[in-house]
Protein backbone atom coordinates (compact mmCIF):
# COMPACT_ATOMS: atom_id res chain seq x y z
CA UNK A 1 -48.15 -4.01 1.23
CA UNK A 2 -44.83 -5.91 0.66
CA UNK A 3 -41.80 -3.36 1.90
CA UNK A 4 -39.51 -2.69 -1.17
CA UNK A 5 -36.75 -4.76 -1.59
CA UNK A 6 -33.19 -2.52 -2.54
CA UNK A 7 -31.10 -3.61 -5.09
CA UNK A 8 -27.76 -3.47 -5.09
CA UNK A 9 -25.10 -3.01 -7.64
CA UNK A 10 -21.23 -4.77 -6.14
CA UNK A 11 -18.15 -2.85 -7.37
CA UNK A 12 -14.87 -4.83 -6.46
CA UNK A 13 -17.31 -7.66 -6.06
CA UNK A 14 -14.16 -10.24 -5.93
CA UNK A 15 -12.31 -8.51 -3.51
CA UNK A 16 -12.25 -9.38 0.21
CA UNK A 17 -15.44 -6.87 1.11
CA UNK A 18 -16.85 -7.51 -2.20
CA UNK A 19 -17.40 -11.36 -1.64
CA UNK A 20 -18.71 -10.95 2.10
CA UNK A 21 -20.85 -8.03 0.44
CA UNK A 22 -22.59 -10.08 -2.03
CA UNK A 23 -22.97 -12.81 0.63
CA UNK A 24 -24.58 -10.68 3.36
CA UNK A 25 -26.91 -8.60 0.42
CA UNK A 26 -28.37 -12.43 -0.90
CA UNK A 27 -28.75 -13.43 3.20
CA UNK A 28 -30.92 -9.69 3.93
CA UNK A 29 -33.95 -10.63 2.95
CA UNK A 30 -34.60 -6.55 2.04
CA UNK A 31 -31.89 -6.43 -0.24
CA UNK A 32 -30.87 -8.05 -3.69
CA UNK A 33 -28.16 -8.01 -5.87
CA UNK A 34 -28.55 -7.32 -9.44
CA UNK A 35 -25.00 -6.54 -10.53
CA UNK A 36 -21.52 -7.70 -9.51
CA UNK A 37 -18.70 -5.30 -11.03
CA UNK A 38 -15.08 -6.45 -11.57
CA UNK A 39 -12.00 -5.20 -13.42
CA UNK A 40 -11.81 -4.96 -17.13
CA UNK A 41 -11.46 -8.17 -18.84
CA UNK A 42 -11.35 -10.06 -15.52
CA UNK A 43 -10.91 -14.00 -17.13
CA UNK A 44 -14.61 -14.60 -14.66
CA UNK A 45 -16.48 -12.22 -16.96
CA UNK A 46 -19.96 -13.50 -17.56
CA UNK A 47 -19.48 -16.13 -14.72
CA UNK A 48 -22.54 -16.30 -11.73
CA UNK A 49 -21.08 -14.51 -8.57
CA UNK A 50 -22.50 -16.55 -6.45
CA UNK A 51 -20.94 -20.15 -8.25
CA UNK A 52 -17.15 -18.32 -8.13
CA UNK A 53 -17.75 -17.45 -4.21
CA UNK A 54 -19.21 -20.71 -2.74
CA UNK A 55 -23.02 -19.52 -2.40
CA UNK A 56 -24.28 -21.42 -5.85
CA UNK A 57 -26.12 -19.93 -8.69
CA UNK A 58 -27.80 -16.89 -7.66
CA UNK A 59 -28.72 -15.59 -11.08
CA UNK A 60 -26.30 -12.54 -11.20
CA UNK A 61 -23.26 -12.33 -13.49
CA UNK A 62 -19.91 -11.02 -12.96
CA UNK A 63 -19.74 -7.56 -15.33
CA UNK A 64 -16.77 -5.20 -15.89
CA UNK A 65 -18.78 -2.21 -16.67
CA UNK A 66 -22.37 -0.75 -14.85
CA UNK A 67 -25.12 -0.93 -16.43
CA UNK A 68 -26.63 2.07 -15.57
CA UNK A 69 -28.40 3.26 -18.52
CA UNK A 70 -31.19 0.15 -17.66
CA UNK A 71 -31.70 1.03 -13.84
CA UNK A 72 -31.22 -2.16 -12.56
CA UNK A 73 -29.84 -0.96 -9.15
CA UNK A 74 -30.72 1.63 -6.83
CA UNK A 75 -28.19 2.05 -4.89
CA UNK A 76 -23.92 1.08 -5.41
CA UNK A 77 -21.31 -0.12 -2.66
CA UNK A 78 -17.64 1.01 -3.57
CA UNK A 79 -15.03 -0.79 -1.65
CA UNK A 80 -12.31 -0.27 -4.44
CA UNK A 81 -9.70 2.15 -5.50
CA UNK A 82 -9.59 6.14 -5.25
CA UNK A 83 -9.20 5.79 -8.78
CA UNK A 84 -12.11 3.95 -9.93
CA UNK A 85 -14.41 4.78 -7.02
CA UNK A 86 -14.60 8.45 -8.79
CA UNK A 87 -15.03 6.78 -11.87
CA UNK A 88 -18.03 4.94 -10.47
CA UNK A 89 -19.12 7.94 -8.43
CA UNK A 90 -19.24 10.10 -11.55
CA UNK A 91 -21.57 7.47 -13.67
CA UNK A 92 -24.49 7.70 -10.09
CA UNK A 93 -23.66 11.08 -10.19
CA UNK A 94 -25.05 11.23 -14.20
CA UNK A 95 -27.51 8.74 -13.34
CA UNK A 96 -28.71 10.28 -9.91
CA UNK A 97 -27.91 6.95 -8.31
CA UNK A 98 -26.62 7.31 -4.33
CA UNK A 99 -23.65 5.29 -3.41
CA UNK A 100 -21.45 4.05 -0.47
CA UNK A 101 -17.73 4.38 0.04
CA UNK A 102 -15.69 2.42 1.43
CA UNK A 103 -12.65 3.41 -0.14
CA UNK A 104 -9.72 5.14 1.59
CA UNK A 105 -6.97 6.81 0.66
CA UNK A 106 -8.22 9.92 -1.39
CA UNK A 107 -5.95 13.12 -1.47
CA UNK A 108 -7.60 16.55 -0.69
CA UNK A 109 -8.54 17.37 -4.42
CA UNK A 110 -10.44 14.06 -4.61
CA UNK A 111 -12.18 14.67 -1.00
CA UNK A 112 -13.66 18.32 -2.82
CA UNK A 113 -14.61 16.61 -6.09
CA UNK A 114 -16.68 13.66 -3.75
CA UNK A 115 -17.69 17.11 -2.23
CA UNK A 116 -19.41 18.62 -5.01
CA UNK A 117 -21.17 15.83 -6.34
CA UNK A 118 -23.18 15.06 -2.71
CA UNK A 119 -24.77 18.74 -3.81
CA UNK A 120 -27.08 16.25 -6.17
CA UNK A 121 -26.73 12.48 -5.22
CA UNK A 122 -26.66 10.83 -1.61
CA UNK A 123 -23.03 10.07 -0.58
CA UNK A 124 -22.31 7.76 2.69
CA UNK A 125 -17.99 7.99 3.16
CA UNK A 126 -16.60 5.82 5.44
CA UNK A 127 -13.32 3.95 6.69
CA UNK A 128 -14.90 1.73 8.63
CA UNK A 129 -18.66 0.35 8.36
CA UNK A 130 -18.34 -1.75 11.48
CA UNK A 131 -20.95 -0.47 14.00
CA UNK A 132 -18.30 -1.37 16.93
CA UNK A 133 -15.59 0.80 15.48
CA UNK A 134 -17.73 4.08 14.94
CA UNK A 135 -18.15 3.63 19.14
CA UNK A 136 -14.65 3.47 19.60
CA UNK A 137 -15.12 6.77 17.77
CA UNK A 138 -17.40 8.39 20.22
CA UNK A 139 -15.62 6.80 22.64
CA UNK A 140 -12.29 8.44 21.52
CA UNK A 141 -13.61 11.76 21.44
CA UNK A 142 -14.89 11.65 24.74
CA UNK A 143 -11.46 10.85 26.28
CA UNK A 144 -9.99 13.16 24.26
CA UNK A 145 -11.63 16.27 25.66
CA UNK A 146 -11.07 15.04 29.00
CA UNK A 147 -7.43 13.71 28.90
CA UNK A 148 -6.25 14.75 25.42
CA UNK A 149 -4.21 18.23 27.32
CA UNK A 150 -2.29 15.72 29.52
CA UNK A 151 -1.86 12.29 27.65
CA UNK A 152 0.79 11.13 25.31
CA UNK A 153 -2.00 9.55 22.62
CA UNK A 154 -1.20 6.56 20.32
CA UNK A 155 -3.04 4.81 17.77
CA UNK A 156 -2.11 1.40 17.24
CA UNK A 157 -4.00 -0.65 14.04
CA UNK A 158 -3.14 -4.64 13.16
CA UNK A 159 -4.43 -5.82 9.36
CA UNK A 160 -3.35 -8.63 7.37
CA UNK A 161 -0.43 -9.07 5.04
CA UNK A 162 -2.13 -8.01 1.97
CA UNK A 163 -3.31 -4.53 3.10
CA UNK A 164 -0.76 -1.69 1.48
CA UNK A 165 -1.78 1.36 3.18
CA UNK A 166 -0.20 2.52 6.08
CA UNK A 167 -1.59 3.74 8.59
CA UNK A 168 -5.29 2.40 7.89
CA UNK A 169 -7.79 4.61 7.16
CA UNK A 170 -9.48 3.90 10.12
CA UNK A 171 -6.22 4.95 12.18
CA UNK A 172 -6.29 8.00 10.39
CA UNK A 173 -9.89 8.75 10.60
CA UNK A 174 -9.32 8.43 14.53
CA UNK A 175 -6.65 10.50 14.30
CA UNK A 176 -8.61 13.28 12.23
CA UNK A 177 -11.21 12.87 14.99
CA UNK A 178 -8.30 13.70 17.92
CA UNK A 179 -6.44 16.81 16.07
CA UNK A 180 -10.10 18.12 15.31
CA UNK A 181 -10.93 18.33 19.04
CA UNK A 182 -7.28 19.26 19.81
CA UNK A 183 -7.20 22.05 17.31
CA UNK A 184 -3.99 20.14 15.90
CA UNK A 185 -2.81 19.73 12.72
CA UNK A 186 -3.12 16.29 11.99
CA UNK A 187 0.37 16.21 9.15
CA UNK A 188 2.21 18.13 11.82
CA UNK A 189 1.34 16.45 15.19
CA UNK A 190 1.68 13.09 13.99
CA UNK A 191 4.64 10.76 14.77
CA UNK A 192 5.80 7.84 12.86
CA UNK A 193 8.25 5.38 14.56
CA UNK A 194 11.20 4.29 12.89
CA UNK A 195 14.69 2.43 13.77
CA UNK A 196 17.13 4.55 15.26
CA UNK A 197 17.84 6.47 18.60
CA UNK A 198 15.19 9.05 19.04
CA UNK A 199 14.37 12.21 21.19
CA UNK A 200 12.27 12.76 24.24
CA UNK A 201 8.71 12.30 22.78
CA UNK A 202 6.98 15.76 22.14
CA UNK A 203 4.31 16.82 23.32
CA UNK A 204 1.12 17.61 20.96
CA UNK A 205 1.48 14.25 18.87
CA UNK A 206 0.02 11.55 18.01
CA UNK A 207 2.24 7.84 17.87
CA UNK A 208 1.12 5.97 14.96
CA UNK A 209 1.89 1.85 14.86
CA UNK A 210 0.82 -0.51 12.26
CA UNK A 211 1.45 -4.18 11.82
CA UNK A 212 0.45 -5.75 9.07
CA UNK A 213 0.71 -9.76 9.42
CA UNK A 214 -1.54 -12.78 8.49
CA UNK A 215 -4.89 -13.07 8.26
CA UNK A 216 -6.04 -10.13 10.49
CA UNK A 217 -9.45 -9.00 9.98
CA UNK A 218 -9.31 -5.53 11.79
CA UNK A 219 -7.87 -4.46 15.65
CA UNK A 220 -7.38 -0.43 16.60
CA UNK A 221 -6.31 0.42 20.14
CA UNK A 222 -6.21 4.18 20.93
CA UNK A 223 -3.84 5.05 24.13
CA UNK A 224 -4.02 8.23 26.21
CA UNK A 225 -0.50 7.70 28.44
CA UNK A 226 0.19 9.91 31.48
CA UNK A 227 2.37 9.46 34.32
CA UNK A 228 -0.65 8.47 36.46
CA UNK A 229 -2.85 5.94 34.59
CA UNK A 230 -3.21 5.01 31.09
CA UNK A 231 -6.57 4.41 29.16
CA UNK A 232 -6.94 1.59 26.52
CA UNK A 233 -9.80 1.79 24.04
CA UNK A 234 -9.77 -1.14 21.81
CA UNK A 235 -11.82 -2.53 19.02
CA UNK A 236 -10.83 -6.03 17.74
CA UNK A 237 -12.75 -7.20 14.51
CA UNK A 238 -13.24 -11.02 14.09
CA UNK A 239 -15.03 -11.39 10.94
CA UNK A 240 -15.63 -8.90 7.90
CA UNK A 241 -19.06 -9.62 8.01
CA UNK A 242 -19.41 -6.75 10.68
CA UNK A 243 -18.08 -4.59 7.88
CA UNK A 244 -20.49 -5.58 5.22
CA UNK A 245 -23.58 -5.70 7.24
CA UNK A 246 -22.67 -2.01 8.22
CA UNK A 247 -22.39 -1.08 4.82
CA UNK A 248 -25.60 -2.69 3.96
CA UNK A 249 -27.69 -0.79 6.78
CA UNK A 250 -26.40 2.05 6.03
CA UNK A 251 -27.29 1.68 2.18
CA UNK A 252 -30.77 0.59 3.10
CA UNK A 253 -30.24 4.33 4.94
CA UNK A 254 -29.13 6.10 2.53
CA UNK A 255 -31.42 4.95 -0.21
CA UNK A 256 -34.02 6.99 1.47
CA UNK A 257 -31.95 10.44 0.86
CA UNK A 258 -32.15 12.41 -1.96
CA UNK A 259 -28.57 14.40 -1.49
CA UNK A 260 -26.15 14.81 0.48
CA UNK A 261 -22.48 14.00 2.10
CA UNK A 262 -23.03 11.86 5.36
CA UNK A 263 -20.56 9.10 7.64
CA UNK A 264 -21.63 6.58 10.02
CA UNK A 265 -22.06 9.34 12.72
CA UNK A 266 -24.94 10.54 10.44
CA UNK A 267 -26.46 6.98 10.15
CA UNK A 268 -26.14 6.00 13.91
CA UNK A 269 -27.08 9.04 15.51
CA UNK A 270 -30.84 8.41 13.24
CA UNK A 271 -31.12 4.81 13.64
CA UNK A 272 -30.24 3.97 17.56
């Protein structure tokens, strides 16, 4: 019997992730894509993806709206806006289709409503898809527990020029992870540096950097700084097609849940 193949619907499909999505989903030979969302009244509306990102005609064309009501995907990958990705999450949640996010940025109220619609639909949330970052993670929280009492901790992220948000959400994700095991308050016990002179460093925070220059794809270091030694845990991202293929296994994982709110934690921790 021939395994099932999972189709895919794109949302952002121009976008940075969106194109390396929609390359990596026509490369996995269990996947397909059947529908390529863009913004409304994008001027490449009714154009073949895979002509307007270098891949040739692959049969699927560039949309502004899901198509939901005709079940032509089974599962959607969000890398888009906090606006639109509850927009999008709402029509699976009508449709009882599971979906991916990749999105970052969302304020508390938007966290709860994402909440309360995994009580019917699969949800996978993540900042980062890239199987090497979510070991930094463990990795992290290890070294935390051991030297978080007795370490000045940093988190230091590098992305390119056109990324707006600052710090990533990966840096802030890490930094979630740290005040968790610290019992911290993550908006209190963080510190942001800025031009000027500048007091003794307190203790209890954590140093947040960010450079944004070029073309960088993706590099977090996490430092744990005492007058002794100092540990480095770094994860340097090369391509974006780490990202994407994340987000695809973990779709292929996700399909396969009926509800639910999970993260990469959830999807390693069953499949290695």
């Amino acid at each position: 019997m021939n395994k099932k193949i999972t189709r895919i619907a794109i949302t952002g499909a121009l976008g940075r992730m969106g194109k390396m999505l929609v390359k990596e989903i026509h490369k996995n030979k269990n996947t397909c894509l059947t529908t390529a969302i863009v913004k409304k009244n994008h001027p490449l509306i009714n154009h073949d993806i895979g002509q307007e990102i270098g891949i040739g005609n692959i049969g699927v064309l560039i949309k502004d709206e899901l198509d939901i009501k005709n079940n032509n995907f089974d599962i959607l990958i969000d890398f888009t806006s906090p606006k639109a990705t509850l927009q999008y999450l709402k029509y699976c949640h009508n449709f009882q289709k599971n979906i991916i996010i990749g999105t970052t940025g969302f304020s508390k109220e938007e966290i709860k409503i994402i909440n309360s619609y995994s009580k019917n639909i699969a949800i996978l949330i993540a900042s980062n898809f890239s199987i090497g970052i979510n070991l930094l993670y463990e990795l992290v929280e290890q070294t935390t527990r051991i030297l978080g009492d007795n370490s000045d901790i940093d988190i230091l992220e590098f992305h390119h020029r056109n990324k707006i948000d600052i710090p990533s959400g990966t840096a802030i994700t890490i930094g979630e992870s740290i005040s968790k095991i610290m019992q911290w308050d993550l908006n209190k016990n963080s510190l942001y540096y800025k031009k000027g002179l500048t007091k003794i460093r307190e203790c209890k925070k954590i140093g947040f950097s960010s450079i944004r220059s070029g073309n960088i794809v993706g590099k977090h270091s996490v430092l744990f700084t005492n007058s002794e030694e100092e540990i480095n845990i770094t994860h340097t991202a090369f391509d974006r097609r780490s990202f994407a293929k994340g987000a695809i296994q973990s779709a292929l994982w996700v399909c396969l849940k009926n509800k639910g709110l999970f993260n990469m934690k959830d999807f390693l921790k069953n499949i290695y």
